[in-house]
C-alpha atoms as a PDB file:
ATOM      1  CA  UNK A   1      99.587  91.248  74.168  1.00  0.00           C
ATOM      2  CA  UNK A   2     101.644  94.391  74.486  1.00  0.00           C
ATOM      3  CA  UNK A   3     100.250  95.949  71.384  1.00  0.00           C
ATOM      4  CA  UNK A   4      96.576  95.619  71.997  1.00  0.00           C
ATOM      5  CA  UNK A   5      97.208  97.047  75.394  1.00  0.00           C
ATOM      6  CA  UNK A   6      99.160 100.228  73.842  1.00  0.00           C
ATOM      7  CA  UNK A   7      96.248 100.783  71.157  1.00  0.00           C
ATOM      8  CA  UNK A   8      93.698 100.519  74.358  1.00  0.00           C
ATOM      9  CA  UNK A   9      95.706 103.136  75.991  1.00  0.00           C
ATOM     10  CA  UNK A  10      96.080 105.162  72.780  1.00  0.00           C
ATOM     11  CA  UNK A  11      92.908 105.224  72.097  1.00  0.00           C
ATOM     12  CA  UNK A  12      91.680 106.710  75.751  1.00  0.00           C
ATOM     13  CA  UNK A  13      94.950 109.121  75.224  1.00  0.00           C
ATOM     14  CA  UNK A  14      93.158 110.475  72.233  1.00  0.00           C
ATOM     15  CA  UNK A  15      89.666 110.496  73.724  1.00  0.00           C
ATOM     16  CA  UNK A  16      90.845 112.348  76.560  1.00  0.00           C
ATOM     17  CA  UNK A  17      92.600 114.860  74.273  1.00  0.00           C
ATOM     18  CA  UNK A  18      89.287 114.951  72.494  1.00  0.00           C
ATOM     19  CA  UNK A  19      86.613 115.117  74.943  1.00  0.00           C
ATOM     20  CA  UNK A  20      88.345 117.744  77.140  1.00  0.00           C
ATOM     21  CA  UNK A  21      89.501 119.938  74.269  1.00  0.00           C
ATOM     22  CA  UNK A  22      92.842 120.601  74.165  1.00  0.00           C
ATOM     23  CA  UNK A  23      94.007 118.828  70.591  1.00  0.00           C
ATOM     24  CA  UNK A  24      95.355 122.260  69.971  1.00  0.00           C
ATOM     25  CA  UNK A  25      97.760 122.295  72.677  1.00  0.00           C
ATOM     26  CA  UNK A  26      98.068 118.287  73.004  1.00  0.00           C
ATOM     27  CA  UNK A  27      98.639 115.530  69.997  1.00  0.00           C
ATOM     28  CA  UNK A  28      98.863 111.833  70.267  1.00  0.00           C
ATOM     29  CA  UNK A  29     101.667 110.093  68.013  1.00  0.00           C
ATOM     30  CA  UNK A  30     103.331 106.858  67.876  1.00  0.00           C
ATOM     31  CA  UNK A  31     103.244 103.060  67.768  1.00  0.00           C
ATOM     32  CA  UNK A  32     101.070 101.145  70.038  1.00  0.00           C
ATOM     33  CA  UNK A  33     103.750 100.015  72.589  1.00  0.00           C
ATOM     34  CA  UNK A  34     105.444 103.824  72.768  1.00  0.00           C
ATOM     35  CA  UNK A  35     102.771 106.663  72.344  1.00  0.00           C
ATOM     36  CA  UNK A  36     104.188 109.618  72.314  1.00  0.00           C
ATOM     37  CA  UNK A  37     102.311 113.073  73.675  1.00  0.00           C
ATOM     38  CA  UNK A  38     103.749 116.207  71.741  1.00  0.00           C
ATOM     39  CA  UNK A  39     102.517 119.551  73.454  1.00  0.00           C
ATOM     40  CA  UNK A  40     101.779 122.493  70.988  1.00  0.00           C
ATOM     41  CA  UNK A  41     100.204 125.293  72.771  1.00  0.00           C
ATOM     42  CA  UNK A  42     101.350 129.166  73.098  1.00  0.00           C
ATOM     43  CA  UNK A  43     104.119 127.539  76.162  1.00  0.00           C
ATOM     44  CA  UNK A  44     104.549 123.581  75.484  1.00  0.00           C
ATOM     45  CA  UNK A  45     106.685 123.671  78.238  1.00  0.00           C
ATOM     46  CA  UNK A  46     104.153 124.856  81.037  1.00  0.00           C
ATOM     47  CA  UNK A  47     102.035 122.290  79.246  1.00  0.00           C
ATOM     48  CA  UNK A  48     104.166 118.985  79.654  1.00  0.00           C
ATOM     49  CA  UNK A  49     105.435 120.315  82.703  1.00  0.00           C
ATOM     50  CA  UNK A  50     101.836 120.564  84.350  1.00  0.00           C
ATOM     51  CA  UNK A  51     100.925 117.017  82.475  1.00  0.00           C
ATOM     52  CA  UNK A  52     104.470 115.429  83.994  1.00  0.00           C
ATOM     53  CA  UNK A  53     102.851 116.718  87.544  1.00  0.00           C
ATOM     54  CA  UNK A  54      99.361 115.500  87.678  1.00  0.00           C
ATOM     55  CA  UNK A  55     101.446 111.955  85.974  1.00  0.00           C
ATOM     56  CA  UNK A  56     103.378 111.964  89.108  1.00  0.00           C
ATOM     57  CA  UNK A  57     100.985 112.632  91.988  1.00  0.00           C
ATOM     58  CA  UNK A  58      98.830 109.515  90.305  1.00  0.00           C
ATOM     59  CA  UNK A  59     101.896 107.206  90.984  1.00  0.00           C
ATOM     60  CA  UNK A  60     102.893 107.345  86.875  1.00  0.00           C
ATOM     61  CA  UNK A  61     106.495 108.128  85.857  1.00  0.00           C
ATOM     62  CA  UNK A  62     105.793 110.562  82.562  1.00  0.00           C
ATOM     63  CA  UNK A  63     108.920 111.976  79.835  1.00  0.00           C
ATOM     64  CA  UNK A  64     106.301 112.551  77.135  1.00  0.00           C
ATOM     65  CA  UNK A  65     105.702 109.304  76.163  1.00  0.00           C
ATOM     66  CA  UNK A  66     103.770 106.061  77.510  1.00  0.00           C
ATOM     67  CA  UNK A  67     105.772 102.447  77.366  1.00  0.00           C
ATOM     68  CA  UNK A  68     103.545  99.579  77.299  1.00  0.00           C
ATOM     69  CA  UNK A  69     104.541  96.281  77.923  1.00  0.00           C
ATOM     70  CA  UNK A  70     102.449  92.512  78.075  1.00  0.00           C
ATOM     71  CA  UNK A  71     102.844  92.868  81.903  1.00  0.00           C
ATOM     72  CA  UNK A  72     100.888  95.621  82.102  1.00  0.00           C
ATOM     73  CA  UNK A  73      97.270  95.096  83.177  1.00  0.00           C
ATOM     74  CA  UNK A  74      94.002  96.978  82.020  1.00  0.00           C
ATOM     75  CA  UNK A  75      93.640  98.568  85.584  1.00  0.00           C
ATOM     76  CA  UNK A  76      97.326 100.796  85.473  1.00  0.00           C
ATOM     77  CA  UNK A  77      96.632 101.469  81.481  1.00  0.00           C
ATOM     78  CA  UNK A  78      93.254 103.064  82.966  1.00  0.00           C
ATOM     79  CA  UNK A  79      94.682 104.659  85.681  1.00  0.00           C
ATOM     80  CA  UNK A  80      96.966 106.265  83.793  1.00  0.00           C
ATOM     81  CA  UNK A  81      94.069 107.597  81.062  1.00  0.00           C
ATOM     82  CA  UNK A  82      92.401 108.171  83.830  1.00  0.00           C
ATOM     83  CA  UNK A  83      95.270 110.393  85.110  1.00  0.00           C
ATOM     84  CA  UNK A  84      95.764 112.222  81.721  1.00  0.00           C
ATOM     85  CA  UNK A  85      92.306 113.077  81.842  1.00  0.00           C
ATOM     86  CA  UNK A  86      92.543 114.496  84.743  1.00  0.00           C
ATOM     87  CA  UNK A  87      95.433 116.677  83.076  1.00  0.00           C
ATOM     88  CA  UNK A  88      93.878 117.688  80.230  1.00  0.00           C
ATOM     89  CA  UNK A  89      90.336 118.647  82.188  1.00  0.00           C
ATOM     90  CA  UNK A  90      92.577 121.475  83.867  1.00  0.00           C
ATOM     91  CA  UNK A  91      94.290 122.400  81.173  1.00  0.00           C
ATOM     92  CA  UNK A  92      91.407 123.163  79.403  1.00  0.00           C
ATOM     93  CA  UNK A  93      89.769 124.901  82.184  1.00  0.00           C
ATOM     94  CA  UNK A  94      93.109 127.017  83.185  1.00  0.00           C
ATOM     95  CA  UNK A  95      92.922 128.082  79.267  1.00  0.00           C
ATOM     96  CA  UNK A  96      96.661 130.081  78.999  1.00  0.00           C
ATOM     97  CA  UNK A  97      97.268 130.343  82.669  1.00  0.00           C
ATOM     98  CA  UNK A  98      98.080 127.008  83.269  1.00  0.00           C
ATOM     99  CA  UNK A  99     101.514 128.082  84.629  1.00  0.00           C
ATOM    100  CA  UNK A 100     100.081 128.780  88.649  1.00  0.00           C
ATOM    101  CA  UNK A 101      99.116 125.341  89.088  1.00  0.00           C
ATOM    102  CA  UNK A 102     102.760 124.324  88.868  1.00  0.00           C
ATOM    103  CA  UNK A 103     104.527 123.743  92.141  1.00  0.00           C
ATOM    104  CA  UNK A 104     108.104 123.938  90.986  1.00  0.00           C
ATOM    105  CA  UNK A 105     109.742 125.718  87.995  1.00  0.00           C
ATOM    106  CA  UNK A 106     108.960 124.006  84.341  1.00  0.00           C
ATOM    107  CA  UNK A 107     111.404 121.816  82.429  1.00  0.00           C
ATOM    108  CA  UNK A 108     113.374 123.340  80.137  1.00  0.00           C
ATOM    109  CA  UNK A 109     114.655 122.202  76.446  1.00  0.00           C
ATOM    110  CA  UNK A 110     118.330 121.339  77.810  1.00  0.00           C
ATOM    111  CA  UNK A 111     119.549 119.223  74.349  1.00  0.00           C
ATOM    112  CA  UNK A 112     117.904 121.330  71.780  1.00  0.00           C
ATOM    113  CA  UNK A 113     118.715 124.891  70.957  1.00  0.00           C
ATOM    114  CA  UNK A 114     115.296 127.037  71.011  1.00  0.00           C
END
């Protein structure tokens, strides 16, 4: 069902968090069938900006958080760990200059004053 699928993809969320790490600069949150990614770092922004990127070029449409559904099948949940992985892996290894391997300007916070 939907909500074993969302704790399998939680749980390789937080492993890839963990085993590249970057749970300074990346959190997992949430309920199974919405996890949430909150981005902490010195520039959040460059952060979920980069992670929305590498979402994108693997095929995944990325705001922050992950929607699972029942229709969903084990293959796109891994994909898309497998994905986020691939994020975090150069985060890590770009440390604080994670900004030059984004090819377009960074979102900005547009409904929240700074």
């Amino acid at each position: 069902d939907s909500e074993d699928k969302g704790v399998h993809l939680m749980a390789g969320l937080r492993r890839a968090v963990a085993e590249n790490g970057v749970g300074d600069r990346i959190r997992i949150s949430g309920e199974p069938q919405r996890s949430v990614v909150s981005f902490l770092g010195p520039d959040p922004l460059i952060d979920k900006s980069f992670v929305q990127q590498a979402m994108q070029d693997a095929g995944f449409l990325f705001n922050g958080s992950f929607f699972t559904c029942a229709r969903h099948t084990t293959e796109e949940l891994t994909s898309a760990v497998s994905a986020f992985a691939g994020a975090c892996q150069v985060i890590a290894d770009a440390g604080d200059d994670i900004r030059r391997h984004l090819r377009g300007q960074p979102v900005e916070a547009v409904f929240r004053a700074p």
